[in-house]
PDB file of N, CA and C in Angstrom:
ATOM      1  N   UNK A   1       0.841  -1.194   0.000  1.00  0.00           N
ATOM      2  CA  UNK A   1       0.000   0.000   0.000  1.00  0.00           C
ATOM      3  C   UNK A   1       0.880   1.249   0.000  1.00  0.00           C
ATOM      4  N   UNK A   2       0.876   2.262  -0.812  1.00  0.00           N
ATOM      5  CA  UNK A   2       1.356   3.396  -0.903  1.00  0.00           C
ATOM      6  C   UNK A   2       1.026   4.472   0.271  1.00  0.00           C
ATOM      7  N   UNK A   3       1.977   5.089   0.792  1.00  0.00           N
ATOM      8  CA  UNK A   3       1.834   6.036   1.513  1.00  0.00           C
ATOM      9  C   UNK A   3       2.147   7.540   0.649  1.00  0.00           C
ATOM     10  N   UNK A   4       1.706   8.912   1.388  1.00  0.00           N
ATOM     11  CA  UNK A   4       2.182   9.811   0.606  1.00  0.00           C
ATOM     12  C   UNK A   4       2.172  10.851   1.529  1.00  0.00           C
ATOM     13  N   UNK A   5       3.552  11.294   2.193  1.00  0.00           N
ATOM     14  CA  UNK A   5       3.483  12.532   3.056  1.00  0.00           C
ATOM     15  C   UNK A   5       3.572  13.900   1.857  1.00  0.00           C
ATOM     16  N   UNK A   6       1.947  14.417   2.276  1.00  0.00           N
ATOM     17  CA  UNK A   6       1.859  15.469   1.618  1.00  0.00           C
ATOM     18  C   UNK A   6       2.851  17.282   2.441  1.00  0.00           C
ATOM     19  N   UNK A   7       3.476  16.948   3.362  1.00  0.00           N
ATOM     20  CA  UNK A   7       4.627  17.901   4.652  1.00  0.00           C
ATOM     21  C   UNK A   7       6.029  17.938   3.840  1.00  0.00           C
ATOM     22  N   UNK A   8       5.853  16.716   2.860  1.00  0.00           N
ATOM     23  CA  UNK A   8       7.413  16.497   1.721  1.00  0.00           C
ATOM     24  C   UNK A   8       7.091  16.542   0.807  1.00  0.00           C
ATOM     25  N   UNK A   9       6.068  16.928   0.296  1.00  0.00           N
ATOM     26  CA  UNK A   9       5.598  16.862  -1.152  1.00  0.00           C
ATOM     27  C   UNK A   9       6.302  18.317  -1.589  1.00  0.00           C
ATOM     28  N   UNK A  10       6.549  18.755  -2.684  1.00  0.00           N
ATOM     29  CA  UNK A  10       7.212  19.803  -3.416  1.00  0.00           C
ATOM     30  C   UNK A  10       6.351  20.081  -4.832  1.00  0.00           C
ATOM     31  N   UNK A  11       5.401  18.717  -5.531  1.00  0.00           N
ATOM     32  CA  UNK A  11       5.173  19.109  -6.556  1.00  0.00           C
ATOM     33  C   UNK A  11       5.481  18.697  -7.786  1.00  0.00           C
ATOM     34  N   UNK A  12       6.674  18.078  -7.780  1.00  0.00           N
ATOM     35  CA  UNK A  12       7.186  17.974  -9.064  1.00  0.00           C
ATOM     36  C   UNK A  12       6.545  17.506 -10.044  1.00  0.00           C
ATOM     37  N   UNK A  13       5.294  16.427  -9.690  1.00  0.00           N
ATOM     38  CA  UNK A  13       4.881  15.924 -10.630  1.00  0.00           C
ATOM     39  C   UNK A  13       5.377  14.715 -11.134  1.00  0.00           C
ATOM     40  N   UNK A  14       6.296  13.992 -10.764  1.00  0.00           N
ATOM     41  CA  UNK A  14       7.114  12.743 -11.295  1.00  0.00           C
ATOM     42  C   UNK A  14       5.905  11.514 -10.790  1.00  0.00           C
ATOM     43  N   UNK A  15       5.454  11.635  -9.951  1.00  0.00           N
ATOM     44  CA  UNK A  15       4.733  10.291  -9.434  1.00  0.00           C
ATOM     45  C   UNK A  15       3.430  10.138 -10.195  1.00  0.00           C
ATOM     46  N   UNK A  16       2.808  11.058 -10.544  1.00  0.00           N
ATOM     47  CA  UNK A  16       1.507  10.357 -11.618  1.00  0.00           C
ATOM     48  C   UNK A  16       1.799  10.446 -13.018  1.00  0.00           C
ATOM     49  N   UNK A  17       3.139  10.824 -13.642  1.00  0.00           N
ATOM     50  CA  UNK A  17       3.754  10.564 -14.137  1.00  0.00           C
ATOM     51  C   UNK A  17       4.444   8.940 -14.063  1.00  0.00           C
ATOM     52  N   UNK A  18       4.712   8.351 -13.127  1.00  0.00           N
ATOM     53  CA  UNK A  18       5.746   7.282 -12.814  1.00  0.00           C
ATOM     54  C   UNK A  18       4.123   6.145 -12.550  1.00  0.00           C
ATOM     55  N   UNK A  19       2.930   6.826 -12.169  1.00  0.00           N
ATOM     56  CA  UNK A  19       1.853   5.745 -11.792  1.00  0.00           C
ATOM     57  C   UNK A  19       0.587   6.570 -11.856  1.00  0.00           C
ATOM     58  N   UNK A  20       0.204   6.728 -13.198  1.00  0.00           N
ATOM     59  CA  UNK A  20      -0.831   7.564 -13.278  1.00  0.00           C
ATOM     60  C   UNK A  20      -1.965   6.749 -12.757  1.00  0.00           C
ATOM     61  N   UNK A  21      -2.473   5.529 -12.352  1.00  0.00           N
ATOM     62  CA  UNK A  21      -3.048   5.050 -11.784  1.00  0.00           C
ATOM     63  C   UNK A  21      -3.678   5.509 -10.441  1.00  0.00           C
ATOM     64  N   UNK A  22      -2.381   5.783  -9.487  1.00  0.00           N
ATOM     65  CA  UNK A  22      -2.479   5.907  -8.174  1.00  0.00           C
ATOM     66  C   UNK A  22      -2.342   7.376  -7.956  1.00  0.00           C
ATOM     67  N   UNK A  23      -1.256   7.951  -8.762  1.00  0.00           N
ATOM     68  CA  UNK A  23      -1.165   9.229  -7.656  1.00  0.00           C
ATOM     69  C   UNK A  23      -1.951  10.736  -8.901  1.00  0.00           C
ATOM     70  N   UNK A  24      -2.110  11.749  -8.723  1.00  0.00           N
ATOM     71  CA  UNK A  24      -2.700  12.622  -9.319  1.00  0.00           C
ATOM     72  C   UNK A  24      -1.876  14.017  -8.760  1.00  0.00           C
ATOM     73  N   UNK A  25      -2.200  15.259  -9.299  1.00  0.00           N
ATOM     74  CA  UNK A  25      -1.839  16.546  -8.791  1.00  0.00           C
ATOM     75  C   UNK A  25      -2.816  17.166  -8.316  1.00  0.00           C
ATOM     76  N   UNK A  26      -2.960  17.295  -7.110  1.00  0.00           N
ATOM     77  CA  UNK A  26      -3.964  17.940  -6.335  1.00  0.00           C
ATOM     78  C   UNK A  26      -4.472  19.716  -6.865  1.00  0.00           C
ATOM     79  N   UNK A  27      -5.751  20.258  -6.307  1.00  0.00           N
ATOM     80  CA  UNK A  27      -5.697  21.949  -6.684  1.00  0.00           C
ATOM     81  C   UNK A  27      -4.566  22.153  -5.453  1.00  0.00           C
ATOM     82  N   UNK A  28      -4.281  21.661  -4.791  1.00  0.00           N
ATOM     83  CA  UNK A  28      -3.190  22.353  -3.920  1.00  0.00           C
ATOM     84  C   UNK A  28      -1.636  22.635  -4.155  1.00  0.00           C
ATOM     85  N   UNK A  29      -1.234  21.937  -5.644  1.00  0.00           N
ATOM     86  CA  UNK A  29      -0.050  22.042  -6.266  1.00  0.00           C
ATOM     87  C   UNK A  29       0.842  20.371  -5.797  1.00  0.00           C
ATOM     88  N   UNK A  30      -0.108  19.652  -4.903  1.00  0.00           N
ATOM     89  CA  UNK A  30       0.989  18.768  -4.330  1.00  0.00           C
ATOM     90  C   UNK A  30       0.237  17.229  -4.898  1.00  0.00           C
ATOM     91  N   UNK A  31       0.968  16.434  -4.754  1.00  0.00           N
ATOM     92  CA  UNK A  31       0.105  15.078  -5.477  1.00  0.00           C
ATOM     93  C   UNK A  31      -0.980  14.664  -4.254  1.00  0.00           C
ATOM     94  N   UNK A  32      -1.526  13.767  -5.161  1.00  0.00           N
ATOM     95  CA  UNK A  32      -2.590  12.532  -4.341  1.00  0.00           C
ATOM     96  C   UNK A  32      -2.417  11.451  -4.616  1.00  0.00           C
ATOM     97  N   UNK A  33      -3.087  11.044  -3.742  1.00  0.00           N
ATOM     98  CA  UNK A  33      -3.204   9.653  -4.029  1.00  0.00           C
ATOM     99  C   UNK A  33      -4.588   9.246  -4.544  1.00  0.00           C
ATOM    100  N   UNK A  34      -5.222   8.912  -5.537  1.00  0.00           N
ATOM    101  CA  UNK A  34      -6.406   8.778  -6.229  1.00  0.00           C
ATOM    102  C   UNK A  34      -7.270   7.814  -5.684  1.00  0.00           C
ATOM    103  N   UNK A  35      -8.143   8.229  -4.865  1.00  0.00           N
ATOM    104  CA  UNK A  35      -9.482   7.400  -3.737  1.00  0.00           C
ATOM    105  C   UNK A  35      -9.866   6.644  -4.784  1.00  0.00           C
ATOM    106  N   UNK A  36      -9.780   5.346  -4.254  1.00  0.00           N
ATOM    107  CA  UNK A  36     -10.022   3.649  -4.773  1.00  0.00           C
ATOM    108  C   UNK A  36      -9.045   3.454  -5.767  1.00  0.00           C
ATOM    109  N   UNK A  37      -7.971   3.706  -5.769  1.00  0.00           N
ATOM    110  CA  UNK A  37      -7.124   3.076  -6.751  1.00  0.00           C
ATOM    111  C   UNK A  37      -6.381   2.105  -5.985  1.00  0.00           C
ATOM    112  N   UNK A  38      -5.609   1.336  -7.146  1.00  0.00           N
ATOM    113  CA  UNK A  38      -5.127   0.270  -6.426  1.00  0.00           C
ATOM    114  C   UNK A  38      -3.557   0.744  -5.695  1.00  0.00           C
ATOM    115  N   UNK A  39      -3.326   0.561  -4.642  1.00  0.00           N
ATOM    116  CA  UNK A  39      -2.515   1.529  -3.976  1.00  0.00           C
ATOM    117  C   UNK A  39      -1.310   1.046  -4.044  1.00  0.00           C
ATOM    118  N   UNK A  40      -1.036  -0.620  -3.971  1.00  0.00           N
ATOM    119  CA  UNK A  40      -0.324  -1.685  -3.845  1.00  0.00           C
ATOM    120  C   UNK A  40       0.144  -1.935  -5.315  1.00  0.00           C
ATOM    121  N   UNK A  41      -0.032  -1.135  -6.415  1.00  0.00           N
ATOM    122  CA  UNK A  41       0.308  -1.506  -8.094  1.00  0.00           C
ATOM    123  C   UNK A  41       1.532  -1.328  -8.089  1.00  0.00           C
ATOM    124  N   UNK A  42       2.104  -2.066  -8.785  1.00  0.00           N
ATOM    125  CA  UNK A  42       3.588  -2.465  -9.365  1.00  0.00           C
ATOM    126  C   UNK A  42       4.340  -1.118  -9.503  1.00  0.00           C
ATOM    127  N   UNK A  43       3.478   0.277  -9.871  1.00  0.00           N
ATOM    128  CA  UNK A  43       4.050   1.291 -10.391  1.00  0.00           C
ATOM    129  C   UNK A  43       4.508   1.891  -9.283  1.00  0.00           C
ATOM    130  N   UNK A  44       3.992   1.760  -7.852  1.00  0.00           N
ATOM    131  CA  UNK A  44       3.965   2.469  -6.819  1.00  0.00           C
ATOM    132  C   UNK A  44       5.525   2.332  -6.507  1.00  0.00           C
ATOM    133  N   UNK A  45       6.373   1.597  -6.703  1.00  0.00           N
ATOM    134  CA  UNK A  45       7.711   1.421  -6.270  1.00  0.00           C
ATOM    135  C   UNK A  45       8.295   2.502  -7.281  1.00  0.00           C
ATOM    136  N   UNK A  46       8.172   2.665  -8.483  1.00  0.00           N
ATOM    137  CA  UNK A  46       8.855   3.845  -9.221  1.00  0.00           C
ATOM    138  C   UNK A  46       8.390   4.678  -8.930  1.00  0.00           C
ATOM    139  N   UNK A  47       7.756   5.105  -8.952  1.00  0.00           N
ATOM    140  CA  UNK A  47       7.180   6.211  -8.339  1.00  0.00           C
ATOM    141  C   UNK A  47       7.522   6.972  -7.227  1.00  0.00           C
ATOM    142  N   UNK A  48       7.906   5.979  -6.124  1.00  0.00           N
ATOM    143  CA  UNK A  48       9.042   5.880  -4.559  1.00  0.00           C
ATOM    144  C   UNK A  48      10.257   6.584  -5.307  1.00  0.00           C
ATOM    145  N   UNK A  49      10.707   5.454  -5.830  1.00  0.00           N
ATOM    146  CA  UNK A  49      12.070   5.823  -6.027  1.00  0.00           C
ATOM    147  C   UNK A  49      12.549   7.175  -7.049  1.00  0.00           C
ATOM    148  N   UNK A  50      11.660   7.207  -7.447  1.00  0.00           N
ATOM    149  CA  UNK A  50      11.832   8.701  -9.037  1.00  0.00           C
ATOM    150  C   UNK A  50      11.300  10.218  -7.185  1.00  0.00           C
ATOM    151  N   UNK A  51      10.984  10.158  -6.609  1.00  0.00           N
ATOM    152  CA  UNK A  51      10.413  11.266  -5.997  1.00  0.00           C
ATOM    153  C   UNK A  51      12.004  11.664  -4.989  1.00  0.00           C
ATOM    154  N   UNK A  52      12.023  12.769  -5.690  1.00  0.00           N
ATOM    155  CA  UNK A  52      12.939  13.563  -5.060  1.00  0.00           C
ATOM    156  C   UNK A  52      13.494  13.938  -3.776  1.00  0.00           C
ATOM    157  N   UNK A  53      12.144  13.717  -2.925  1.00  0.00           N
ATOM    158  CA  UNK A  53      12.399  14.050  -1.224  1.00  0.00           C
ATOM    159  C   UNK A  53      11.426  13.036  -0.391  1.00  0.00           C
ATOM    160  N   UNK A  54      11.499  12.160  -1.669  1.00  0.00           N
ATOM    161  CA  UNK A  54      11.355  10.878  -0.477  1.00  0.00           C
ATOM    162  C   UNK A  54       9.850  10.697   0.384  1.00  0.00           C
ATOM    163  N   UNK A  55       8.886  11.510  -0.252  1.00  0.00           N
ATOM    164  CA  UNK A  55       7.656  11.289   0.336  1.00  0.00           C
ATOM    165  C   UNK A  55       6.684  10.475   0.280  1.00  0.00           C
ATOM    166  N   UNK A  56       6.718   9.368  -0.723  1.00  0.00           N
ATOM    167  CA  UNK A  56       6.261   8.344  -1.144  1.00  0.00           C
ATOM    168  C   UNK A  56       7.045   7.177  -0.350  1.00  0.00           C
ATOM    169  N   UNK A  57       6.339   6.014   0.207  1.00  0.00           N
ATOM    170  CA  UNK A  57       6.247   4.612   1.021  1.00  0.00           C
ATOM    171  C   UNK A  57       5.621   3.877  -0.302  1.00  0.00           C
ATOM    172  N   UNK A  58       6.293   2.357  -0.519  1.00  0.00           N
ATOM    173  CA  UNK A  58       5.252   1.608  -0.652  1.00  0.00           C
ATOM    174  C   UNK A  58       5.310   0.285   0.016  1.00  0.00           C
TER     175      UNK A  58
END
């Protein structure tokens, strides 16, 4: 299951990029995580690892 500290988020945009499935860009400038997606998807590990400051768990 994916975690996502939005306190480290910056924005960049790489993670729904890396798992457009799971994560999205919020109106707040910072990602989400997309309510009922599958949280646990294969993509969620790139997604970890491509994010810059490390705010993504999976």
């Amino acid at each position: 299951m994916a975690t996502l500290d939005k306190d480290l988020c910056v924005g960049c945009g790489l993670c729904p990029q890396a798992c457009p499935d799971v994560f999205e860009m919020q109106d707040d400038g910072k990602a989400g995580i997309i309510a009922g997606s599958n949280a646990g998807a294969a993509c969620v590990q790139d997604a970890a690892d491509q994010c810059p400051v490390g705010a993504i768990e999976s």
